[in-house]
N, C-alpha and C. Protein backbone atom coordinates (compact mmCIF):
# COMPACT_ATOMS: atom_id res chain seq x y z
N UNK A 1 -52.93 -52.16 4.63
CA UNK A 1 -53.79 -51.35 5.47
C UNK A 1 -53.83 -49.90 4.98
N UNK A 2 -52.35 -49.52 5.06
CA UNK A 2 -52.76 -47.71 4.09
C UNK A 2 -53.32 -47.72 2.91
N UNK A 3 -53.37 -48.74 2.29
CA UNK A 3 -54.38 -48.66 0.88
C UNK A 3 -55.67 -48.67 0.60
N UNK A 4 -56.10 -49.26 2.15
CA UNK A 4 -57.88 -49.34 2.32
C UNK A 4 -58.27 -47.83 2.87
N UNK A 5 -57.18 -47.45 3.35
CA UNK A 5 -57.23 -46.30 4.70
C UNK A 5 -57.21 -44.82 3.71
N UNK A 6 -56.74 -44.84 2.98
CA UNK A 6 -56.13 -43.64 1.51
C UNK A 6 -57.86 -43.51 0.85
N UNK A 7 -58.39 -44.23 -0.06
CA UNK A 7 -59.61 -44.16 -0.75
C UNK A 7 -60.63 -44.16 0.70
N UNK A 8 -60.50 -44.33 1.53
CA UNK A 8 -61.59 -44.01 2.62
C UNK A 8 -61.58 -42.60 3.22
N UNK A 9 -60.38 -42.03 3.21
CA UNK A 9 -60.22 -40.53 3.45
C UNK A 9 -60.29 -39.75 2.52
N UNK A 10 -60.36 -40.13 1.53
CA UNK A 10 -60.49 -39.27 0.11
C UNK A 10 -61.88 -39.52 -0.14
N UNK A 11 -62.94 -40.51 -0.14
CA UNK A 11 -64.13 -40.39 0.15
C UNK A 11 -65.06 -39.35 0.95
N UNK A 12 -64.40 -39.65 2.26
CA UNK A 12 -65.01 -38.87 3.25
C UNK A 12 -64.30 -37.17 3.10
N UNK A 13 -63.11 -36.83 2.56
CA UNK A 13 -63.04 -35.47 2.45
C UNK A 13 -63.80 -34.90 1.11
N UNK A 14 -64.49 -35.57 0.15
CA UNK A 14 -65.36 -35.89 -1.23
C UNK A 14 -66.49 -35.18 -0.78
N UNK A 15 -67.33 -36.18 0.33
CA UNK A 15 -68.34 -35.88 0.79
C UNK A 15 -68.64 -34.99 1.36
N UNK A 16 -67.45 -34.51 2.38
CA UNK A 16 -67.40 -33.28 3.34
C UNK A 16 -67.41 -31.81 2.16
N UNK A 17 -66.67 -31.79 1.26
CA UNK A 17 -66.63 -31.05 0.35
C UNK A 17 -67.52 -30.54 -0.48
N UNK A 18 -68.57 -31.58 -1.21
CA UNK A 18 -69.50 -31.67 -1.76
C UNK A 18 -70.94 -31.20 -0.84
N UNK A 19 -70.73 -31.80 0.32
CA UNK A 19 -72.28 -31.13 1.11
C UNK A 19 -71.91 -29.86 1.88
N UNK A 20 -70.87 -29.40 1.29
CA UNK A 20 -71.01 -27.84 2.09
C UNK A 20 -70.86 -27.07 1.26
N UNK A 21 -71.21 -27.23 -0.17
CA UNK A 21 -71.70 -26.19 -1.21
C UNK A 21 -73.18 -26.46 -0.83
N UNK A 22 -73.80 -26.66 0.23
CA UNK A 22 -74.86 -26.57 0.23
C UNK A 22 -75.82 -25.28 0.95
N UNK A 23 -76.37 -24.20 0.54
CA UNK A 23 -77.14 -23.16 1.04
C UNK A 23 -78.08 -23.49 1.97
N UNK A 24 -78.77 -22.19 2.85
CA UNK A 24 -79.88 -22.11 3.35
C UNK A 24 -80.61 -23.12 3.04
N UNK A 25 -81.30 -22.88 1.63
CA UNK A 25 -82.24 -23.21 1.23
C UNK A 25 -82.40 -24.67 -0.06
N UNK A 26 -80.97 -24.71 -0.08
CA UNK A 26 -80.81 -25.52 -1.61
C UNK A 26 -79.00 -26.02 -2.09
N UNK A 27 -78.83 -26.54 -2.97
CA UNK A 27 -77.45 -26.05 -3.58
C UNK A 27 -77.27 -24.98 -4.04
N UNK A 28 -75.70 -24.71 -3.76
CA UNK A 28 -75.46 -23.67 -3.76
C UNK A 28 -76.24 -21.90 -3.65
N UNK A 29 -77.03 -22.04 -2.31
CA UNK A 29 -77.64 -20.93 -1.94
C UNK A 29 -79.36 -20.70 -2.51
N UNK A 30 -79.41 -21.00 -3.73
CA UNK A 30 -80.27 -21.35 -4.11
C UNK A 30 -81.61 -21.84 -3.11
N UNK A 31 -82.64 -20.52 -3.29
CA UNK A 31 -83.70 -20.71 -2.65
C UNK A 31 -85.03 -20.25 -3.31
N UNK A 32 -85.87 -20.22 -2.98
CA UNK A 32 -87.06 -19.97 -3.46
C UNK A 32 -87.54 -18.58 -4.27
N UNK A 33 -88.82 -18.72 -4.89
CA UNK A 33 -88.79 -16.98 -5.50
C UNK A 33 -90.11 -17.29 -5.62
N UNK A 34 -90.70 -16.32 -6.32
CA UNK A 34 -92.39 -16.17 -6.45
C UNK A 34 -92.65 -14.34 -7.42
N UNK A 35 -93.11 -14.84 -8.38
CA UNK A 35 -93.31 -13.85 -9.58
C UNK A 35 -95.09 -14.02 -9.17
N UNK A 36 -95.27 -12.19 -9.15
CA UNK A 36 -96.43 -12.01 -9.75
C UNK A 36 -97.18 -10.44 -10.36
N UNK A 37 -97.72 -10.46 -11.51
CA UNK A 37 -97.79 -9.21 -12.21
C UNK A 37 -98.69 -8.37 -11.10
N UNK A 38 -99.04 -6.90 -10.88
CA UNK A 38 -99.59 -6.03 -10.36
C UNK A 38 -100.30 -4.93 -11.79
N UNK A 39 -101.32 -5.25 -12.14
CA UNK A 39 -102.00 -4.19 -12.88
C UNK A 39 -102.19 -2.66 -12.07
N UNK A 40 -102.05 -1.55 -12.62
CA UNK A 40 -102.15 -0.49 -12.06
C UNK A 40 -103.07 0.77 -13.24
N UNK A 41 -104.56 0.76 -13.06
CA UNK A 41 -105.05 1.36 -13.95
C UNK A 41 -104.89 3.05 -13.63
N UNK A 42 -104.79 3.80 -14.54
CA UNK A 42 -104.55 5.34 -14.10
C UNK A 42 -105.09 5.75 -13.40
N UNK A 43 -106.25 5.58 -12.89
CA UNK A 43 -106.76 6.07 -11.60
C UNK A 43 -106.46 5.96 -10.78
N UNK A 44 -105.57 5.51 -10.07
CA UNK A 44 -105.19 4.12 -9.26
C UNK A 44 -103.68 5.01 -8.55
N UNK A 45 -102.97 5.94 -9.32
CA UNK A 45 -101.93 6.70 -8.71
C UNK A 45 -102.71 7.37 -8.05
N UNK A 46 -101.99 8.03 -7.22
CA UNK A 46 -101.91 8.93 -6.38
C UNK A 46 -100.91 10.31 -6.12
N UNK A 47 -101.24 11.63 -6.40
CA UNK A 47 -100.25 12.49 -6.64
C UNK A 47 -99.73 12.69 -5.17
N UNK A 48 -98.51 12.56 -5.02
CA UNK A 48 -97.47 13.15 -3.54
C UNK A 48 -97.20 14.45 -3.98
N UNK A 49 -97.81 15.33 -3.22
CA UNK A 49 -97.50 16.84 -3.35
C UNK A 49 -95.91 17.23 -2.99
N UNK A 50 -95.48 16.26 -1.61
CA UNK A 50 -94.18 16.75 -1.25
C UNK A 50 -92.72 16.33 -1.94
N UNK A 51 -93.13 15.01 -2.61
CA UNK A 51 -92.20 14.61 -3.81
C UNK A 51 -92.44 14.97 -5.57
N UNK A 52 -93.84 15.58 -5.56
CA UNK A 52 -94.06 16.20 -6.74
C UNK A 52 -94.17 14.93 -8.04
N UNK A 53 -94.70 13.57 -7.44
CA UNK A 53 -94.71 12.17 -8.17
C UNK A 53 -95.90 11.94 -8.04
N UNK A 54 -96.48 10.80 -9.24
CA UNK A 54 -97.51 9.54 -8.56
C UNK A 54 -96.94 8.91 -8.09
N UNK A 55 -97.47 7.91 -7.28
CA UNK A 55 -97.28 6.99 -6.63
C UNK A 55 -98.62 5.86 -6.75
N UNK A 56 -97.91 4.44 -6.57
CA UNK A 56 -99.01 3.88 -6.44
C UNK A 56 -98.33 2.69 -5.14
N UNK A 57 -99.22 2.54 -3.78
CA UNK A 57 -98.45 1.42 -2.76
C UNK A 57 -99.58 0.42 -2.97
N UNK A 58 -98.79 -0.59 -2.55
CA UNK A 58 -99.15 -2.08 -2.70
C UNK A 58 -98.85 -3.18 -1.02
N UNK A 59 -99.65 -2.97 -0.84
CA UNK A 59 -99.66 -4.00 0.44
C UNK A 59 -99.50 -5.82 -0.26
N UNK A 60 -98.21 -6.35 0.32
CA UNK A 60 -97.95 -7.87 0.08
C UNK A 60 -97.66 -8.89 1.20
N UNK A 61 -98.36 -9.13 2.17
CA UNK A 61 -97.65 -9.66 3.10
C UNK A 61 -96.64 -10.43 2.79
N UNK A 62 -96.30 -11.41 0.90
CA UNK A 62 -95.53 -12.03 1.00
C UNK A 62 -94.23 -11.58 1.13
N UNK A 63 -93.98 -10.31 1.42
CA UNK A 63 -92.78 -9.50 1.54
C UNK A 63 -92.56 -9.65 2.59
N UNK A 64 -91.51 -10.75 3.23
CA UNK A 64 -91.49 -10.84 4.48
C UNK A 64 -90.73 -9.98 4.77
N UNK A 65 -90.39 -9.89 6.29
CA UNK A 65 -89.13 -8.99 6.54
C UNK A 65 -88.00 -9.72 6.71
N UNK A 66 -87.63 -10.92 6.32
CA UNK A 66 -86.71 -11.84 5.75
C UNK A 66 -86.19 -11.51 4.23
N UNK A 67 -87.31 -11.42 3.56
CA UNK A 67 -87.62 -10.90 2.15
C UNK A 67 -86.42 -9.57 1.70
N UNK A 68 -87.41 -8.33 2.62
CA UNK A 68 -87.05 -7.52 2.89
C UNK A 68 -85.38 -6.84 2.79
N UNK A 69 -85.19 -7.74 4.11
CA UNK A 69 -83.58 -7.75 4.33
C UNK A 69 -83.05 -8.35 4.24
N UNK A 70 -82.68 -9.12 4.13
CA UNK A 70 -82.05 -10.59 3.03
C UNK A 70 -82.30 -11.17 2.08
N UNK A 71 -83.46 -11.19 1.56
CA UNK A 71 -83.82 -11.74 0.09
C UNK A 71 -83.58 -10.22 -0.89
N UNK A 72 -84.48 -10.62 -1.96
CA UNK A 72 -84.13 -9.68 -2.95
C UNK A 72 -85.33 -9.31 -3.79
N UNK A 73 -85.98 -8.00 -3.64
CA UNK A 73 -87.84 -7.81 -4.62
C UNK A 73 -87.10 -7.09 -6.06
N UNK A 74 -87.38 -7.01 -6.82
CA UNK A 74 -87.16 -6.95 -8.67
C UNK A 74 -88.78 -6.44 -9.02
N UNK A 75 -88.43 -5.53 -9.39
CA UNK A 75 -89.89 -5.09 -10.55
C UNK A 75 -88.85 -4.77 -11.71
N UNK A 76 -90.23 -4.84 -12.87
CA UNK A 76 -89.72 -4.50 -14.28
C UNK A 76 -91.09 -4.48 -14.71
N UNK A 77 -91.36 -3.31 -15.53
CA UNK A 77 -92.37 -2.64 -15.77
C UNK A 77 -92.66 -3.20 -17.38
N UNK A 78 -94.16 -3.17 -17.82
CA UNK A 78 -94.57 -4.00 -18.90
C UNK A 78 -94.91 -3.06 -20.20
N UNK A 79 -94.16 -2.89 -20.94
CA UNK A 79 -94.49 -2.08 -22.47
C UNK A 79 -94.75 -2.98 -23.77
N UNK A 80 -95.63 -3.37 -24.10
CA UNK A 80 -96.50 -4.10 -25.34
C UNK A 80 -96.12 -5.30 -24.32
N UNK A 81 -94.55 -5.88 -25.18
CA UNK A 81 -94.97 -7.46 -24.24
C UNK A 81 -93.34 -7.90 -24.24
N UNK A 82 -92.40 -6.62 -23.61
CA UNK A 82 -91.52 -6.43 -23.37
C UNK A 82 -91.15 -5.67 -21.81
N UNK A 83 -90.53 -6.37 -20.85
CA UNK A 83 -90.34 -5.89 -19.77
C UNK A 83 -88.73 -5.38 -19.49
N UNK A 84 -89.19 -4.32 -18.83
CA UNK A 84 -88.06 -2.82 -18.56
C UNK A 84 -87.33 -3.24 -16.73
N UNK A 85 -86.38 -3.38 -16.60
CA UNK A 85 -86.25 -3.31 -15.38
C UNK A 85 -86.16 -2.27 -14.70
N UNK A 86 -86.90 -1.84 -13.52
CA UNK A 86 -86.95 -0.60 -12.61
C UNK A 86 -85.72 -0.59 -11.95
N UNK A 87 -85.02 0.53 -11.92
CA UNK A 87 -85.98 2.12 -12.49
C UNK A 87 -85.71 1.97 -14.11
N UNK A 88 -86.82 2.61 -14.50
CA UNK A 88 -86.58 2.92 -16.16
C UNK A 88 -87.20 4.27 -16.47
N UNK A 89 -86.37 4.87 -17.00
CA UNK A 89 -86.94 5.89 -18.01
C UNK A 89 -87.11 6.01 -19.48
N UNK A 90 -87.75 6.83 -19.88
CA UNK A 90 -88.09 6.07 -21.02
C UNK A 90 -88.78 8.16 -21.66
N UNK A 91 -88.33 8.32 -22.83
CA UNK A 91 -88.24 9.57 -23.17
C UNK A 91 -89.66 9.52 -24.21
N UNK A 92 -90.48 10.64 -24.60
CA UNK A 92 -91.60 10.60 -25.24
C UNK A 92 -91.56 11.57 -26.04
N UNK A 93 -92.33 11.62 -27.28
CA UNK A 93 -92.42 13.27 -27.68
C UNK A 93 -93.79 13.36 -27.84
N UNK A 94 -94.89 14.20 -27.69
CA UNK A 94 -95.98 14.56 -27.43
C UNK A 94 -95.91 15.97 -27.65
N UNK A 95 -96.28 16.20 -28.92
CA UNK A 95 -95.72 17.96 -28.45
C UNK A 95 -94.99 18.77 -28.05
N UNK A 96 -94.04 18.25 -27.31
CA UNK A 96 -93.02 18.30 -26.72
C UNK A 96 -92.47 16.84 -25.91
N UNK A 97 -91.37 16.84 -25.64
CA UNK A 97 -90.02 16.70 -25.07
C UNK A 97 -90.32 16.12 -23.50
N UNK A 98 -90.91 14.69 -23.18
CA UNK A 98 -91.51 14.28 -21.90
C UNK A 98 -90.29 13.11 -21.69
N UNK A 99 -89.95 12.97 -20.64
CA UNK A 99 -89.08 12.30 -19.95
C UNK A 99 -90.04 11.07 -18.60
N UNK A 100 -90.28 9.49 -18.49
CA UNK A 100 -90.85 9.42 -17.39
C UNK A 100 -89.85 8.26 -16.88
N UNK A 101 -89.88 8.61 -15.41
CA UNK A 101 -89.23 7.81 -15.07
C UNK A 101 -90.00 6.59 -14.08
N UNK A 102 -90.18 5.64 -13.61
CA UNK A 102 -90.53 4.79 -12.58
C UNK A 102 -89.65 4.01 -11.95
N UNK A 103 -89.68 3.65 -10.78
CA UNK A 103 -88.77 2.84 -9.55
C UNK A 103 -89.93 2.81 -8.39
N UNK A 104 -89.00 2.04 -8.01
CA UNK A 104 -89.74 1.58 -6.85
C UNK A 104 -88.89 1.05 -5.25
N UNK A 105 -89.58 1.39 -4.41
CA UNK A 105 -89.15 0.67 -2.84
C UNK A 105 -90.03 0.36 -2.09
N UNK A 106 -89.38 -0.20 -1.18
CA UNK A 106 -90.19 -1.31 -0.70
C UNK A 106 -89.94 -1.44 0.84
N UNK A 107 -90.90 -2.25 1.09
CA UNK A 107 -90.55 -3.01 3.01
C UNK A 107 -91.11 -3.86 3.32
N UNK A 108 -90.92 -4.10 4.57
CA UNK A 108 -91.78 -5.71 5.18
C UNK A 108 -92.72 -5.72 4.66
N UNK A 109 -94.02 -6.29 3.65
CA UNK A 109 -95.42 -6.36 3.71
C UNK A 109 -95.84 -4.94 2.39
N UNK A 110 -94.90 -4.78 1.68
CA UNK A 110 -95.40 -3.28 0.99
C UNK A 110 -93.93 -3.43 0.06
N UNK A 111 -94.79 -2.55 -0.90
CA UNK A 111 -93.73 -2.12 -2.44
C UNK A 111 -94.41 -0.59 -3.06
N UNK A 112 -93.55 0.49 -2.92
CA UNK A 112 -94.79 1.55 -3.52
C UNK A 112 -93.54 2.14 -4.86
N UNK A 113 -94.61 2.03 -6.07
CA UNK A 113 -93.83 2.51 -7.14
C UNK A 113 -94.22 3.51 -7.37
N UNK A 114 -93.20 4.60 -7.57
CA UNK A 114 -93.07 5.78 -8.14
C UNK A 114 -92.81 6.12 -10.06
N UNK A 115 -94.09 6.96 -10.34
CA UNK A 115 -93.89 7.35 -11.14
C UNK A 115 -93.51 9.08 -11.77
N UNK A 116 -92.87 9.70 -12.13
CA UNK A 116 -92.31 11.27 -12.26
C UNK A 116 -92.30 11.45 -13.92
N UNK A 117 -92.31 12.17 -14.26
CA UNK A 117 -92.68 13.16 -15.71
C UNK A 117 -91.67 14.34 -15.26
N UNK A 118 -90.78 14.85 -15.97
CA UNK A 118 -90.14 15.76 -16.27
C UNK A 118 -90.37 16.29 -17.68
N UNK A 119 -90.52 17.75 -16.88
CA UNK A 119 -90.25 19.11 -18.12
C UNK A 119 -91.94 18.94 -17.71
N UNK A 120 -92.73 18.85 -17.12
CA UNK A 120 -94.16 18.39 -17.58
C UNK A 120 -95.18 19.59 -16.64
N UNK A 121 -94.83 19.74 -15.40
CA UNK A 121 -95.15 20.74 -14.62
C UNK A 121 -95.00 22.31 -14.41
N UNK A 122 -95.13 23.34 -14.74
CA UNK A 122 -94.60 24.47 -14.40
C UNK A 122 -94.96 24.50 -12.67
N UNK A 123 -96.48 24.12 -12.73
CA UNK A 123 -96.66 24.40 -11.17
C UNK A 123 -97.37 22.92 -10.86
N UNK A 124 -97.44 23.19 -9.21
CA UNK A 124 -97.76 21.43 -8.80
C UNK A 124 -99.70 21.36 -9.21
N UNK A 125 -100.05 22.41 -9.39
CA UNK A 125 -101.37 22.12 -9.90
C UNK A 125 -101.57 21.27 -11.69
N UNK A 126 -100.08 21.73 -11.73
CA UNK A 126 -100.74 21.42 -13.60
C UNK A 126 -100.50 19.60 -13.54
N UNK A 127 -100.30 19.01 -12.30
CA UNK A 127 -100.20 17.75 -12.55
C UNK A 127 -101.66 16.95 -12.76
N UNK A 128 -102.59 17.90 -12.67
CA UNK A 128 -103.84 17.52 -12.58
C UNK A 128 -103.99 17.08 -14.43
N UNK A 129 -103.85 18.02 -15.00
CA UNK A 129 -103.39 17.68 -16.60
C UNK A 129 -103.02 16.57 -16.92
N UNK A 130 -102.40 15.99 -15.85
CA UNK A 130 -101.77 14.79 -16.73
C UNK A 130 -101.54 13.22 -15.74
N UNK A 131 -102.26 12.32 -16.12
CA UNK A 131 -101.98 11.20 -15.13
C UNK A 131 -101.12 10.03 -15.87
N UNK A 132 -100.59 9.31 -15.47
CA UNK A 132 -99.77 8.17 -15.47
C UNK A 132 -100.99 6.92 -16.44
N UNK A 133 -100.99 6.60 -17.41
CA UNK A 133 -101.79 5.74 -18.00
C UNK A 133 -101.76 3.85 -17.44
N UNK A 134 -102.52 2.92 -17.36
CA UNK A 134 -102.32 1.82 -16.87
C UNK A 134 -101.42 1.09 -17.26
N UNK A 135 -100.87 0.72 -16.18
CA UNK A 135 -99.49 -0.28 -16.48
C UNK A 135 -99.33 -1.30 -15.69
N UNK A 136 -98.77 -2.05 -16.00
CA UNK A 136 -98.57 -3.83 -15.90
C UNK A 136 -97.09 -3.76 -15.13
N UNK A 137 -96.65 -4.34 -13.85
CA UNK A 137 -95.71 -4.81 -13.54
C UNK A 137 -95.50 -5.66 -13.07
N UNK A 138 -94.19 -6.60 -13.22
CA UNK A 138 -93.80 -7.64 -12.85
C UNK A 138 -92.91 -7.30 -11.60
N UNK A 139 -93.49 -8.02 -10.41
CA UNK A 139 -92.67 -8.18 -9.42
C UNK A 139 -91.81 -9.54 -9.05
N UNK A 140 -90.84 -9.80 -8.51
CA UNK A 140 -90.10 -11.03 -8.32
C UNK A 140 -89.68 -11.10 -6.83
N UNK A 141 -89.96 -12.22 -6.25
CA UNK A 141 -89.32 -11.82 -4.69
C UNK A 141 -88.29 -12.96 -4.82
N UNK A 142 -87.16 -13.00 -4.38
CA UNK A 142 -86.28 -14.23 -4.05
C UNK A 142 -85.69 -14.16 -2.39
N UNK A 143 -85.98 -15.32 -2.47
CA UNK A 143 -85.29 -15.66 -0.99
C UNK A 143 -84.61 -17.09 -0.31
């Protein structure tokens, strides 16, 4: 009798063991995601006088507020056909000595990326001089 009784409890503590590496959504936690690029042509920023940046916001409803606060949004920004993960800066020379940086945040239903140029301004008018050229980003939501 303890010999039928031994491999039947070692079964069932097998099983018990094995289905509670099981997540939310999947094994081991493992749940869903959804990639999709956002083109942003230079027109398309917007200068913030009070942060002294472009900006460009993006309305997504798929950003839930699950998303939000428990999942996880990822951008990484697109140069020839190599992607940068945000924030990135990335140094230039143009005559001088240009520094740009981009990042981004986000919320329920929205993602607004920031773009900044250092050394580039003396005053907040001279940003008119100079806009942010079109760029390609990859967003990732996991949840």
């Amino acid at each position: 009798m303890k010999a039928k009784i031994l491999p039947l409890l070692i079964i069932t503590l097998l099983i018990t063991l094995f289905s509670s590496c099981e997540g939310r959504d999947g094994i081991d936690g493992v749940g869903s995601w959804d990639v999709f690029e956002i083109k942003i042509e230079g027109r398309q920023w917007e200068w913030d006088p009070e942060r002294e940046l472009f900006y460009f916001y993006y309305e997504d409803p798929g950003i839930t507020s699950f998303i939000a606060t428990d999942g996880l949004v990822q951008a990484a920004i697109r140069y020839d056909d190599t992607y940068f993960p945000l924030p990135y800066t990335r140094h230039l020379y143009d005559g001088g000595y240009l520094t740009e940086t981009v990042n981004y945040e986000y919320g329920a239903g929205w993602i607004r990326f920031n773009f900044s140029a250092s050394d580039l301004f003396d005053t907040v008018d001279d940003y008119q001089n100079y806009q942010p050229g079109t760029h390609f980003i990859k967003v990732t939501l996991l949840w």
